[in-house]
Protein backbone atom coordinates (compact mmCIF):
# COMPACT_ATOMS: atom_id res chain seq x y z
CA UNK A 1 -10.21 -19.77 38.99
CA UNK A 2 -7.13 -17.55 37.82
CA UNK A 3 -6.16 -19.78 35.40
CA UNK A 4 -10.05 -19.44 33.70
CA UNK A 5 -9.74 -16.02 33.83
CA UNK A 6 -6.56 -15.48 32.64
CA UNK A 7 -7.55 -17.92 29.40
CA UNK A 8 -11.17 -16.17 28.94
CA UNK A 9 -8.74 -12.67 28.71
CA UNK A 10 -6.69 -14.22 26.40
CA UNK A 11 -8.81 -15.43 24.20
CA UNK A 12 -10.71 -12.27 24.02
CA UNK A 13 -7.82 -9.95 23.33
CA UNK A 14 -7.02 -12.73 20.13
CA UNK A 15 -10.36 -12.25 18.93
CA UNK A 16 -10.22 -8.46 19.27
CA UNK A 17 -6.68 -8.74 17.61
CA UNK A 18 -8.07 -11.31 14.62
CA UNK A 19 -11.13 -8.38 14.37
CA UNK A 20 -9.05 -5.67 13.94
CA UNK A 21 -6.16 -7.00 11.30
CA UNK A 22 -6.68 -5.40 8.03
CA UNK A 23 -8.08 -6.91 5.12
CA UNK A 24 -5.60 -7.63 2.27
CA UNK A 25 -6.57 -5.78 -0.52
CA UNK A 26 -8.80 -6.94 -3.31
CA UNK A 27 -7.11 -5.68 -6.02
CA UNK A 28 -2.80 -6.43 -7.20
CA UNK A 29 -1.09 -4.59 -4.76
CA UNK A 30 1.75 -4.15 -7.73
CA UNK A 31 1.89 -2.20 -10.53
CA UNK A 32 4.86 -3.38 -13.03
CA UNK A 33 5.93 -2.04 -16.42
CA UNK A 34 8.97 -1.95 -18.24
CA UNK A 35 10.51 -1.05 -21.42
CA UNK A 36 14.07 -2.06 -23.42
CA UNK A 37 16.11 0.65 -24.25
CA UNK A 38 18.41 1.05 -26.81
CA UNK A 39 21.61 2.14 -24.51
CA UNK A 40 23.94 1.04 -21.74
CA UNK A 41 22.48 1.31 -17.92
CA UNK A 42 24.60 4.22 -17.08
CA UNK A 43 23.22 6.32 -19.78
CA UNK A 44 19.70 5.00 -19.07
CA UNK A 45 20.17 5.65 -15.01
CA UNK A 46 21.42 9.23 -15.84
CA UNK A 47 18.50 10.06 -18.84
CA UNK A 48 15.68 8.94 -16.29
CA UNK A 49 16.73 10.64 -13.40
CA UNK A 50 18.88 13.73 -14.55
CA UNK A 51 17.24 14.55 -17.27
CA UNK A 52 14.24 13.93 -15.71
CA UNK A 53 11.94 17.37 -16.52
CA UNK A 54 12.95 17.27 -20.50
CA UNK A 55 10.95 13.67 -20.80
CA UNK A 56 8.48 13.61 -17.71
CA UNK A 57 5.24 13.89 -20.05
CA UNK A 58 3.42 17.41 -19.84
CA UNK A 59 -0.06 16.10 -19.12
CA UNK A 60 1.22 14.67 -15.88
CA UNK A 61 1.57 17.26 -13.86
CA UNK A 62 -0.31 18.76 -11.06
CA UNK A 63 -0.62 22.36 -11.50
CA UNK A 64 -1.07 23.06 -14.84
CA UNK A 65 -0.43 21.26 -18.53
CA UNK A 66 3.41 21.36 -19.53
CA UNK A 67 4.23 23.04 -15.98
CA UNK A 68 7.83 23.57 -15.54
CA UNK A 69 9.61 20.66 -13.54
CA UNK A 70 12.91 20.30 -11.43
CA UNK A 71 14.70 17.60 -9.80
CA UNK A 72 17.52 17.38 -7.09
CA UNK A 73 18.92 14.11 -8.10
CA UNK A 74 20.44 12.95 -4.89
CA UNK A 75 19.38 10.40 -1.91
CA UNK A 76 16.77 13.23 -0.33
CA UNK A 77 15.95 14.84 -3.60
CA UNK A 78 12.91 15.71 -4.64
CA UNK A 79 10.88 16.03 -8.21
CA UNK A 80 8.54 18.78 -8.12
CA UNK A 81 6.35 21.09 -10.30
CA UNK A 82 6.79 24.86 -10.41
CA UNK A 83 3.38 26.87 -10.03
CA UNK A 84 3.01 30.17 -12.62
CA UNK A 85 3.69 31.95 -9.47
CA UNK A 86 7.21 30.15 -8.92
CA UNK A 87 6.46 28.24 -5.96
CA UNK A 88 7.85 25.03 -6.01
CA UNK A 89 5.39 21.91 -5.52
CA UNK A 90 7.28 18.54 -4.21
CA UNK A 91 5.37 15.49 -5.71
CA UNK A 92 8.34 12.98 -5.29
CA UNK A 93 10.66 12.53 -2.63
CA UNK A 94 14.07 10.38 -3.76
CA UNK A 95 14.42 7.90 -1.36
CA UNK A 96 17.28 5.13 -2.69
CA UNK A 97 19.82 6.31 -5.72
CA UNK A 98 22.07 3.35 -6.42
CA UNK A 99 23.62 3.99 -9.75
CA UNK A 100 23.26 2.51 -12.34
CA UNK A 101 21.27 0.03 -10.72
CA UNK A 102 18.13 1.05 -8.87
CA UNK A 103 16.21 4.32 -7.84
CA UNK A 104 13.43 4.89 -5.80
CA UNK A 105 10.66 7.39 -5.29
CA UNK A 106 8.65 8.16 -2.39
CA UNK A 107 5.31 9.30 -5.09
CA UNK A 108 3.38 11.90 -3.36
CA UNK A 109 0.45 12.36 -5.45
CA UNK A 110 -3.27 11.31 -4.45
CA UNK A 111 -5.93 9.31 -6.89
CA UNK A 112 -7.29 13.30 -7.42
CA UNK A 113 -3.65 14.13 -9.41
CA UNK A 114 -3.14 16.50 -6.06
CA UNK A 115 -0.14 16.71 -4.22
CA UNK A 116 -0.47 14.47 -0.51
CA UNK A 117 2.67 13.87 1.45
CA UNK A 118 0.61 11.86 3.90
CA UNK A 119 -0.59 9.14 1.79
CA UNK A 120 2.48 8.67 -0.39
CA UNK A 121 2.87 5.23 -2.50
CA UNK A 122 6.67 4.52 -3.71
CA UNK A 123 7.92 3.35 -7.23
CA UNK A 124 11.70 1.70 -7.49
CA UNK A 125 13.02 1.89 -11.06
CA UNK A 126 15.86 -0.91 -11.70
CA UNK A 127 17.94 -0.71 -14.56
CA UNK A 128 18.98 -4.29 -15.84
CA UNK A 129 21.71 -4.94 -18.57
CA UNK A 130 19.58 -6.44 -21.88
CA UNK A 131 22.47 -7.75 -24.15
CA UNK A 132 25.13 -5.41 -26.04
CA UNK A 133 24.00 -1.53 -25.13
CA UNK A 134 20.64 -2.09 -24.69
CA UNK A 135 18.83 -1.43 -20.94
CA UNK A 136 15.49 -3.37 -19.78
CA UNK A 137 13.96 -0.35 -17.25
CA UNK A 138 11.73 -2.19 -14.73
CA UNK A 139 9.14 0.02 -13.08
CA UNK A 140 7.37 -1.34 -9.73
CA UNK A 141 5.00 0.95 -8.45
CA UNK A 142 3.04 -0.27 -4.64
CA UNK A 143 2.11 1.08 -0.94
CA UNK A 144 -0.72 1.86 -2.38
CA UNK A 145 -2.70 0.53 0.80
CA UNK A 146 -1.42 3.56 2.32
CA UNK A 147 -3.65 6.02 0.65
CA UNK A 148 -6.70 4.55 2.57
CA UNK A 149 -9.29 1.90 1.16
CA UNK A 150 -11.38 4.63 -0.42
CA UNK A 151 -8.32 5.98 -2.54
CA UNK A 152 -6.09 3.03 -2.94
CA UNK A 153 -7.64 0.79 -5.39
CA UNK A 154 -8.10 3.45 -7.95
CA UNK A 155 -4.89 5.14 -7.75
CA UNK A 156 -3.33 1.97 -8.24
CA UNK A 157 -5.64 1.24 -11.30
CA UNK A 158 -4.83 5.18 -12.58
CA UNK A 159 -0.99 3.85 -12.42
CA UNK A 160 -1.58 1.02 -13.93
CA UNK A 161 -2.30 3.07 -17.18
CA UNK A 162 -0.41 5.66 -17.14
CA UNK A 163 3.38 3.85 -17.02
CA UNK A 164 3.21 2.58 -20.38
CA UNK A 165 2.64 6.27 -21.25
CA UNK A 166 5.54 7.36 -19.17
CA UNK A 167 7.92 4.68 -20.33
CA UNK A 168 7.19 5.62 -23.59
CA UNK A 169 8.40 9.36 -23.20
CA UNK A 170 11.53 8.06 -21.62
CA UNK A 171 11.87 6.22 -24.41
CA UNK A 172 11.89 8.99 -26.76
CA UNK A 173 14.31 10.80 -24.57
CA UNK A 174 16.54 8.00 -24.82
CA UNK A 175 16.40 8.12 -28.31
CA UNK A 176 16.78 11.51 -28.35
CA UNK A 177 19.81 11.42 -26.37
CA UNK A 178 21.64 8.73 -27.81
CA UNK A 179 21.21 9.92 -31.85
CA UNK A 180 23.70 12.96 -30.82
């Protein structure tokens, strides 16, 4: 009699287990864009992440249109937004700066273009050698599942359209940089 017991507890716990595992999503859990640049990785590393505020574009901010922006560009940094009022509004936390190789960003923004620390996706940019001083910039943007079902699959979707927009302003930068 144990034994039945012990099997009859076992196989109810699995099916409670099976019942409970989430559902994978039903959309690409990946967003990926890139864009070739016309300079070596170093430069390109340095332009996206340094010089970060000059080429973020100004409709993409949280606050306000063409809001002021700042970086610390360290392992721990931050990218944030500064208010009319000065206070300072952290919508990306650094989380890996391997240069010239590979950054990544803890993205802190909800599907609402509001600031959420809990529900934060992550984007690594990785900076790949393209031939003679030109840069391929890889952008993979995911953990969107962490933003709950409700939020997930159109924040993903929002991403989805607005890299090619961003890539393009680093772009610019780049070019802007590089014709000194």
């Amino acid at each position: 009699m144990p034994q039945e017991k012990t099997a009859s507890a076992t196989r109810t716990a699995t099916k409670s287990a099976t019942a409970r595992k989430p559902k994978p999503p039903n959309y690409d859990p990946f967003v990926r864009h890139s864009v070739t640049v016309a300079t070596d990785r170093e430069t390109a590393f340095k332009v996206f992440l340094e010089n970060f505020p000059q080429w973020w574009p100004e409709n993409f901010r949280t606050t306000k249109v063409g809001a002021p922006l700042g970086v610390d560009p360290k392992k721990g940094g931050r990218l944030y937004e500064i208010d009319e009022q000065g206070e300072e509004h952290t919508f990306g936390l650094i989380r890996t700066v391997d240069a010239p190789d590979t950054l990544a960003v803890g993205w802190r923004l909800n599907g609402f273009g509001r600031i959420d620390p809990d529900n934060a996706s992550e984007f690594t940019v990785t900076f790949v050698r393209d031939g003679q001083k030109k840069t391929r910039v890889e952008v993979e943007h995911t953990h969107f599942d962490r933003m709950g079902t409700k939020h997930a699959k159109r924040v993903r979707n929002g991403m989805d359209k607005g890299w090619p927009t961003i890539l393009a302003s680093f772009e610019k930068r780049i070019k802007e940089v590089t014709a000194t």
